[in-house]
Each structure stands twice: as structure tokens, then as C-alpha cells.
Protein backbone atom coordinates (compact mmCIF):
# COMPACT_ATOMS: atom_id res chain seq x y z
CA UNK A 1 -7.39 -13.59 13.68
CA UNK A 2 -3.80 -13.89 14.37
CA UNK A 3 -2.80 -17.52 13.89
CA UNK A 4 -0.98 -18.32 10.88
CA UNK A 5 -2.60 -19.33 8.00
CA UNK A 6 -5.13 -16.81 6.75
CA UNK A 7 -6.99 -17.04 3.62
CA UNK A 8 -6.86 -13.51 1.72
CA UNK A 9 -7.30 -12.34 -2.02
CA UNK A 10 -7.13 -15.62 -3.66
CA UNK A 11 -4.16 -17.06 -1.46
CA UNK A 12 -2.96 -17.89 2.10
CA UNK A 13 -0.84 -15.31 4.60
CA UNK A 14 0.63 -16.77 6.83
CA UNK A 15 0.90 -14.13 9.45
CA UNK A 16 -0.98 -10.77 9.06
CA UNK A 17 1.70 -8.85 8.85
CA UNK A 18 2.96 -7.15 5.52
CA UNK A 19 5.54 -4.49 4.47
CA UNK A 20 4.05 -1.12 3.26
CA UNK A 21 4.31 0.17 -0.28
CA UNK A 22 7.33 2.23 -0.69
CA UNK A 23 9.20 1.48 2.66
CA UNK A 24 11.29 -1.18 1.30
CA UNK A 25 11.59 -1.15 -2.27
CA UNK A 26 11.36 -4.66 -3.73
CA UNK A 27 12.34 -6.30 -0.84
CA UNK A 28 16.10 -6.81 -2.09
CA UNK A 29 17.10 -3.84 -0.67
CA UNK A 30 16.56 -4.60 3.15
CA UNK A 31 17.23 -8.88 2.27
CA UNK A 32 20.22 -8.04 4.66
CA UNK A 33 18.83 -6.29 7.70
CA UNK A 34 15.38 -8.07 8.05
CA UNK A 35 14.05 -11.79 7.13
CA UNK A 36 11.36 -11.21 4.75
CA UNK A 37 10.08 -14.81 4.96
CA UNK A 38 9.26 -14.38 8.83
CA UNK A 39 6.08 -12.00 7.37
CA UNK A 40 2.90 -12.24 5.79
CA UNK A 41 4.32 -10.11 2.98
CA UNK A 42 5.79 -7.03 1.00
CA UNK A 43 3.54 -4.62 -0.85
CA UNK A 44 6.41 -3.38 -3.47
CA UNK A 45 7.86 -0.17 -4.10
CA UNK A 46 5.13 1.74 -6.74
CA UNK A 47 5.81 0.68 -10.26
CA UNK A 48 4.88 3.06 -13.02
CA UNK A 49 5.32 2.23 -17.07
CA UNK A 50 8.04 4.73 -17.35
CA UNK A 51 11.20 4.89 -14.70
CA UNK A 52 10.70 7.65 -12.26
CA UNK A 53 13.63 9.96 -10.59
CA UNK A 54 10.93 10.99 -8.18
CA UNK A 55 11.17 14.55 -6.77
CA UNK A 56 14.11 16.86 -5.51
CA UNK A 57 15.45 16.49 -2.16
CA UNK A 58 15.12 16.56 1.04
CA UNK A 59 12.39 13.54 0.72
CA UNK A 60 12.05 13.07 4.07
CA UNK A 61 11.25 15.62 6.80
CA UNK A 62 10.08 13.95 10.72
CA UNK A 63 8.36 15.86 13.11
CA UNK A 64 7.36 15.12 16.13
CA UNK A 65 4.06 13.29 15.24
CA UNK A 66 5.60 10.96 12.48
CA UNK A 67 7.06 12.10 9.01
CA UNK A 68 6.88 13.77 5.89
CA UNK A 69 7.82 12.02 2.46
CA UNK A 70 8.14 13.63 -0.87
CA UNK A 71 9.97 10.77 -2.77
CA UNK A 72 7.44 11.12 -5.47
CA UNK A 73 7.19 7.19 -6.82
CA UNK A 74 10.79 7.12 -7.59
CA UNK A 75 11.25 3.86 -9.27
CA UNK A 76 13.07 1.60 -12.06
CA UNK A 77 10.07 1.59 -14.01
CA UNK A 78 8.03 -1.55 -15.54
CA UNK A 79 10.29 -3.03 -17.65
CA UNK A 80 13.19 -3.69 -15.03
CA UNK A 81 10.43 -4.87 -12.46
CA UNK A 82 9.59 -7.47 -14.74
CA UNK A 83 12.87 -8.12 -15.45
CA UNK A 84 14.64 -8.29 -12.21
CA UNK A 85 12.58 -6.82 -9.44
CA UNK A 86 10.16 -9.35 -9.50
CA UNK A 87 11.61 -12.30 -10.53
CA UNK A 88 14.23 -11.61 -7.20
CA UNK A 89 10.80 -11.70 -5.35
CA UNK A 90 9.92 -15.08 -7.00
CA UNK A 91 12.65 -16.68 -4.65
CA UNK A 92 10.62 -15.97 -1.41
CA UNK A 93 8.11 -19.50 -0.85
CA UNK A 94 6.36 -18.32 2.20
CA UNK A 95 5.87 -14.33 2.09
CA UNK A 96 3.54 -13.17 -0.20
CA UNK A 97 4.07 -10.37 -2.90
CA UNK A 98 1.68 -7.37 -3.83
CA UNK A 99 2.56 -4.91 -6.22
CA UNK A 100 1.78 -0.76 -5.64
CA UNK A 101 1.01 0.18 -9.20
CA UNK A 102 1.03 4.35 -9.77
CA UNK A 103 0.33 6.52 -12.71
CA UNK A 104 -0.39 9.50 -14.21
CA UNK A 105 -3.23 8.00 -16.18
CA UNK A 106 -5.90 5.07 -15.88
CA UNK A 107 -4.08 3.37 -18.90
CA UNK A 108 -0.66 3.61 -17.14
CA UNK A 109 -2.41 1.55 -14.03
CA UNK A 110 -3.76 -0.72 -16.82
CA UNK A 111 -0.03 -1.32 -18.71
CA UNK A 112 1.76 -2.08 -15.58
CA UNK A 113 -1.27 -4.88 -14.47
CA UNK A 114 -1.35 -6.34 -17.52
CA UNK A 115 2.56 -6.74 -18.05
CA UNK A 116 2.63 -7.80 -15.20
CA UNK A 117 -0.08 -10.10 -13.88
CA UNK A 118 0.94 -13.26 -15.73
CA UNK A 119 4.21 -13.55 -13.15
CA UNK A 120 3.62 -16.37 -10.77
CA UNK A 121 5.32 -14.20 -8.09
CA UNK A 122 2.19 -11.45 -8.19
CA UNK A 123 -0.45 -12.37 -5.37
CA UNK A 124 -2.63 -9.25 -6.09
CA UNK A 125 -2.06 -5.45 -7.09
CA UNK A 126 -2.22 -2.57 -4.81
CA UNK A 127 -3.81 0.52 -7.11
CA UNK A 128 -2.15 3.83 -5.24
CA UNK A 129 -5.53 6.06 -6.15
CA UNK A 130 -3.59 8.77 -4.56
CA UNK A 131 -1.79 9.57 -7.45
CA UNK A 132 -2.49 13.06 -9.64
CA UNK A 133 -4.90 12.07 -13.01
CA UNK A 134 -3.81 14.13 -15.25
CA UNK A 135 -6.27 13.66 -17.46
CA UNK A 136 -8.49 15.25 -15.03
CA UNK A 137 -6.53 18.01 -14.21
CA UNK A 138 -4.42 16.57 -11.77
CA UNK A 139 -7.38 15.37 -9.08
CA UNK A 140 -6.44 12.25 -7.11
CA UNK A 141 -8.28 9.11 -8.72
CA UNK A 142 -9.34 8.32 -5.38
CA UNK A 143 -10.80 12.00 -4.62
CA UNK A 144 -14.10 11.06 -6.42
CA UNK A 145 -16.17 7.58 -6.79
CA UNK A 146 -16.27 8.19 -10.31
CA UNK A 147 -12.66 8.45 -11.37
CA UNK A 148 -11.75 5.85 -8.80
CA UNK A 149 -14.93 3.29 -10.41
CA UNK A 150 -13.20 4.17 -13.72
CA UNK A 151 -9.93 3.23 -12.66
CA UNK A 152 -10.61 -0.42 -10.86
CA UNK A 153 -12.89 -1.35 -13.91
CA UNK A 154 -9.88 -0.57 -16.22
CA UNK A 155 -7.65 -2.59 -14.31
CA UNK A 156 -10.38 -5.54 -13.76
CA UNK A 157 -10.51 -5.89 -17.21
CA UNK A 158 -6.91 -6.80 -18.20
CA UNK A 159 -6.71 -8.90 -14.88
CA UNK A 160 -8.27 -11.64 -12.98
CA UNK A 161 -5.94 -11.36 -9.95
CA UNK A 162 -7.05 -9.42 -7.17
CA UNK A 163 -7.28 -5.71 -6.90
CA UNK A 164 -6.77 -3.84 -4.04
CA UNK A 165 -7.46 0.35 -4.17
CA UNK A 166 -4.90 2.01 -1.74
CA UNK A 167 -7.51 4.58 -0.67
CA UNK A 168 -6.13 8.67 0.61
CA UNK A 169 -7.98 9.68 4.36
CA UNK A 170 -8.26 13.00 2.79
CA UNK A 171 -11.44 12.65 1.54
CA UNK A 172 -15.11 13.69 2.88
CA UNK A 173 -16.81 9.78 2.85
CA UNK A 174 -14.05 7.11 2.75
CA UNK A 175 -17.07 4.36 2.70
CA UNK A 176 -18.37 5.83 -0.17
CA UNK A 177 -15.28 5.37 -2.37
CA UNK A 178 -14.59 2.09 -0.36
CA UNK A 179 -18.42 0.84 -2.00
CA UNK A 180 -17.31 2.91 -5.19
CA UNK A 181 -14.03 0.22 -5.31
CA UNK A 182 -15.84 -2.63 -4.29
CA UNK A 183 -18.74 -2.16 -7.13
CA UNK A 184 -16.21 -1.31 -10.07
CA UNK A 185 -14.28 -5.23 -8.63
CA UNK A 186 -11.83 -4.47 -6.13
CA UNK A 187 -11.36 -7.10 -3.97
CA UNK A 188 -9.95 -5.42 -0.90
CA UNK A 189 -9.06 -1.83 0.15
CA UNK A 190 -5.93 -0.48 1.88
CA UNK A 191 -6.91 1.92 4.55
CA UNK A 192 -4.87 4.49 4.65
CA UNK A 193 -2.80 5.95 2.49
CA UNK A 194 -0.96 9.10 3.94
CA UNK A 195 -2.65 12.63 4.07
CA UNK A 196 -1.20 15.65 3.02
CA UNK A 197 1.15 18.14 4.50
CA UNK A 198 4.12 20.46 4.66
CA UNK A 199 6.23 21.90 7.04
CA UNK A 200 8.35 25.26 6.39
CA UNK A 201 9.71 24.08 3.24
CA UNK A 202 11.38 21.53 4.48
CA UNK A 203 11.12 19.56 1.87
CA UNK A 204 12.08 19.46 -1.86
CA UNK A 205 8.85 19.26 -3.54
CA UNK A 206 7.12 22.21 -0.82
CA UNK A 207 4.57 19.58 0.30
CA UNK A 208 4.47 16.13 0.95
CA UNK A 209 2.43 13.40 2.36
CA UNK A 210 2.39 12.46 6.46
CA UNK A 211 2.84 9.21 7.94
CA UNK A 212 3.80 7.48 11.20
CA UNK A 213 1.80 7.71 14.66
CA UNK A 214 -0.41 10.55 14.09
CA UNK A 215 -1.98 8.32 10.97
CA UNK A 216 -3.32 5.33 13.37
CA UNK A 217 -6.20 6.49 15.01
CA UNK A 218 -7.28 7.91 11.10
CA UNK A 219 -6.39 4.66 9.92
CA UNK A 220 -8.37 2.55 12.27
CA UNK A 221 -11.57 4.85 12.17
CA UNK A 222 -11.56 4.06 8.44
CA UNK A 223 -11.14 0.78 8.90
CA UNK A 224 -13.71 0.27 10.79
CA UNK A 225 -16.21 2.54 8.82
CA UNK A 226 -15.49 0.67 5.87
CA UNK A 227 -16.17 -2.82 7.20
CA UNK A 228 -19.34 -1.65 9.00
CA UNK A 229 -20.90 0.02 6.27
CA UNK A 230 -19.12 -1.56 3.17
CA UNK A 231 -18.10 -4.79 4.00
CA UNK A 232 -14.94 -4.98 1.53
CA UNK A 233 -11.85 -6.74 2.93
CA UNK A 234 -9.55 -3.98 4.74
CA UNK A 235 -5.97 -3.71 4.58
CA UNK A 236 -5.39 -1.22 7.77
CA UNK A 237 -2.22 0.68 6.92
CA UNK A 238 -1.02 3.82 9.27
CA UNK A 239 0.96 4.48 11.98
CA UNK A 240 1.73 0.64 13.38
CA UNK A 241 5.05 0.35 15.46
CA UNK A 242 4.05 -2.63 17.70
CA UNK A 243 1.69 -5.52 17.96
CA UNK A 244 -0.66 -3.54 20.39
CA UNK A 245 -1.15 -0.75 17.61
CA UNK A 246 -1.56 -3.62 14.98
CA UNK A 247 -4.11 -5.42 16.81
CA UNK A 248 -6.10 -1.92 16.83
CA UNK A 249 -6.84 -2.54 13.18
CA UNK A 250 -7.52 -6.42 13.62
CA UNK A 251 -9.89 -5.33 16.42
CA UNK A 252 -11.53 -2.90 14.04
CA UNK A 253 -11.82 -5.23 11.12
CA UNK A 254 -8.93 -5.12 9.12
CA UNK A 255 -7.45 -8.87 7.83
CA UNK A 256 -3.93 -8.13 7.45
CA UNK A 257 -2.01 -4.62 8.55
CA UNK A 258 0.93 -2.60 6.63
CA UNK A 259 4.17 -1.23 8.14
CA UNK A 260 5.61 1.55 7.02
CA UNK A 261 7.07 4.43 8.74
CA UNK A 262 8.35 2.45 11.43
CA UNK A 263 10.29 0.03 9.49
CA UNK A 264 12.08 2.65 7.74
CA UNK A 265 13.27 4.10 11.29
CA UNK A 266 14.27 0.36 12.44
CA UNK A 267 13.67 -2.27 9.85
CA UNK A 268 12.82 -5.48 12.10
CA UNK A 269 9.75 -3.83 13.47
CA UNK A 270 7.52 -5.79 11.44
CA UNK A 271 9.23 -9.00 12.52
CA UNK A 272 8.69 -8.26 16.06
CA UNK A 273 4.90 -7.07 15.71
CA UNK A 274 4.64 -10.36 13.65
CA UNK A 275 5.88 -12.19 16.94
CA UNK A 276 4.04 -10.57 19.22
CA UNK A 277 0.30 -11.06 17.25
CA UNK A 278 1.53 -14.74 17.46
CA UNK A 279 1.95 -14.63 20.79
CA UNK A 280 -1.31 -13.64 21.13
């Protein structure tokens, strides 16, 4: 479960061990601090068709259970990650390289896949289904089976590379949109994305979503539901800061786990969880 070399959405990891969407841009901007080819890989920053200022600060508020962000997909758009974001990821031979695609509508998910799955670089796409539809009136695409369905099949059919639906803990069933994923040709599931929250107004935007150590014990219940009664391949995503809390998913099904939160507080966590599943 741990040993290098594992076989995943079309390619080989070779540790489970990847960086979360949104906790270290394209990779470039922590190339300094941490060695990116010592992991299984980077789930980029969210790209969207159109560049994104995000919302108004503060964008990050931490409490004493984890953290709230509000950076609201901030990012150069698609254009420059197919110009330079990407093609700076090409360099890396051993990590592998999702991309977190985000939109306001199914055809912006659909733009940004198709632009972009011809680059050599692009192992598989993460769909954040947390993001407002606003053809729907601003529901989450991942708050119903039938608007998530919708937005996998749209992206299945301008891509043959794998799809993975980054899927909100907010929700009544998580299996059911997990089989809802799986049926419209998603090839794996992140479990989970963060939930929602505010504190006081302490950040820009009122409201924001919550991550860190209060998420893993959501995280790994959903992992586990979803392998037992779905069967899809899990990402497990939530509240990992060592190899103890990582094995937790592995344990409860997941084949590779995301870092987050705690790489943004100390940036060569994921290295050292990465050691210490090794280690066994």
C-alpha cells in the first residue's frame, strides 16, 4: 500500500503522497522550500478559462481546529497555465501532475480540459464540484447527482484522460454522488473537499470554507463509505499532518492522500509523511 510504485489513473505514483489543490500553486512557487520530486505528486492550483483575482482579504482566518480560506480560485487563468504554468511542471520526471479545474459553468470545466488535456505533463484532472453553477442558481455541482452526472459526462467527452470529481462533505449521501461520478466516467474521487464556515467576519468574503485537523475524521468516514458501497478509486484529502493520519485513509481505502493545510503552515510536511509511509 505504501511501497513505491503504485499504479493509479492510467499511470504510476511513486509514493502515495500528493500536494492538495490550491496549497501550492503550480508547484513553482514552493520549488525553493520543498523537493517536489521526493512526492507522488501536485494537484495544481484551480484553473478557470478566465484569470481570477479571487475574493477580498483577509483569505485566511485559523482557529483552533484548523483554518478558514476564502481565496476564491484566484488564478492566472487558462491561457497562462498552458503557457507557462504547465509547461514549468513538464520539467518534473518522477512526480506526477493533476490539474484542479473550477468554473462557473459545465462548459468552463469543459474549455479548460480540452485546452488542456493534449499536454504530456497532465496525468488526470481534478473537477472541484464545489464550485457555485450559475446556471443553476448558484448550487454546488456536486450538491446533487444530477448536476454533478452532467458535469463529468461533459468533461468525458472532450477527454480520454482520467477524471477525478473533488467531491464537498457537505452533502446528505456522499456515496450517492460518489456512484453518481463513477456512472457519468469518473475514474476516481477526491474525498474531501472542505466544508463550509465562518467565523465573526473574519474574513473578506463573510464565509469561507474549513480545513485542517477537524476535516480528517470527515474525510476518512467518506472514504471509507465510498469504497464500501461504491467501489470508485478514493483520493482521501483532509486534515493529514503526519504519516499516522495519512495511513488513516490508506487503512480506510483511499490509494493515494492530499496535503493541504499543513503544508501551507510548514511546507516539507508532505516530504516527511512521504518518509515515514516508506518506512512503513
Amino acid at each position: 500500500m505504501t511501497a513505491p510504485g503504485i499504479p493509479f489513473l492510467g499511470t504510476t505514483f511513486q509514493n502515495p503522497v500528493l500536494l492538495a489543490a490550491g496549497t501550492a500553486g503550480f508547484g513553482h512557487e514552493v520549488a525553493g522550500v520543498i523537493d517536489l520530486e521526493a512526492l507522488g505528486g501536485i494537484v495544481t492550483k484551480a484553473v478557470t478559462p478566465e484569470p481570477r483575482r479571487g475574493h477580498p482579504g483577509p483569505r485566511v482566518a485559523e482557529f483552533r481546529g484548523g483554518m478558514l480560506n476564502a481565496v476564491g480560485l484566484a488564478n492566472p487563468g487558462l491561457d497562462h497555465a498552458a503557457a507557462a504554468d504547465l509547461p514549468w511542471l513538464g520539467r518534473l520526471r518522477r512526480a506526477r501532475v493533476i490539474v484542479n479545474v473550477a468554473g462557473a459553468t459545465v462548459d468552463d470545466y469543459a474549455r479548460v480540459v480540452e485546452r488542456l488535456a493534449p499536454l504530456e505533463v497532465v496525468a488526470a484532472f481534478e473537477l472541484n464540484a464545489s464550485c457555485p453553477n450559475t446556471s443553476a442558481g448558484g448550487i454546488e455541482f456536486g450538491a446533487g447527482a444530477a448536476a454533478l452526472a452532467q458535469l463529468v459526462r461533459r468533461c468525458r467527452a472532450v477527454t480520454a484522460k482520467p477524471l477525478v470529481a473533488k467531491l464537498s462533505p457537505a452533502v446528505p449521501d456522499v456515496a450517492a454522488l460518489a456512484r453518481a461520478a463513477r456512472d457519468a466516467g469518473a475514474d476516481a474521487v477526491s474525498l474531501v473537499n472542505t466544508m463550509p464556515g465562518e467565523l465573526g467576519g473574519r474574513l473578506g468574503n463573510g464565509f469561507g470554507g474549513m480545513s485542517g485537523p477537524a476535516l480528517l475524521p470527515v474525510g476518512v468516514r467518506a472514504t471509507r463509505l465510498v469504497r464500501e458501497r461504491v467501489g470508485i478509486p478514493v483520493i482521501g484529502v483532509g486534515g493529514i499532518r503526519t504519516a499516522a493520519d495519512a495511513r488513516e485513509y490508506l487503512r480506510a481505502g483511499a490509494t493515494l492522500v492530499a496535503i493541504g493545510t499543513a503544508a501551507l503552515a510548514d511546507p516539507r510536511v508532505p516530504e516527511r509523511v512521504a518518509r515515514g509511509l516508506l518506512r512503513g
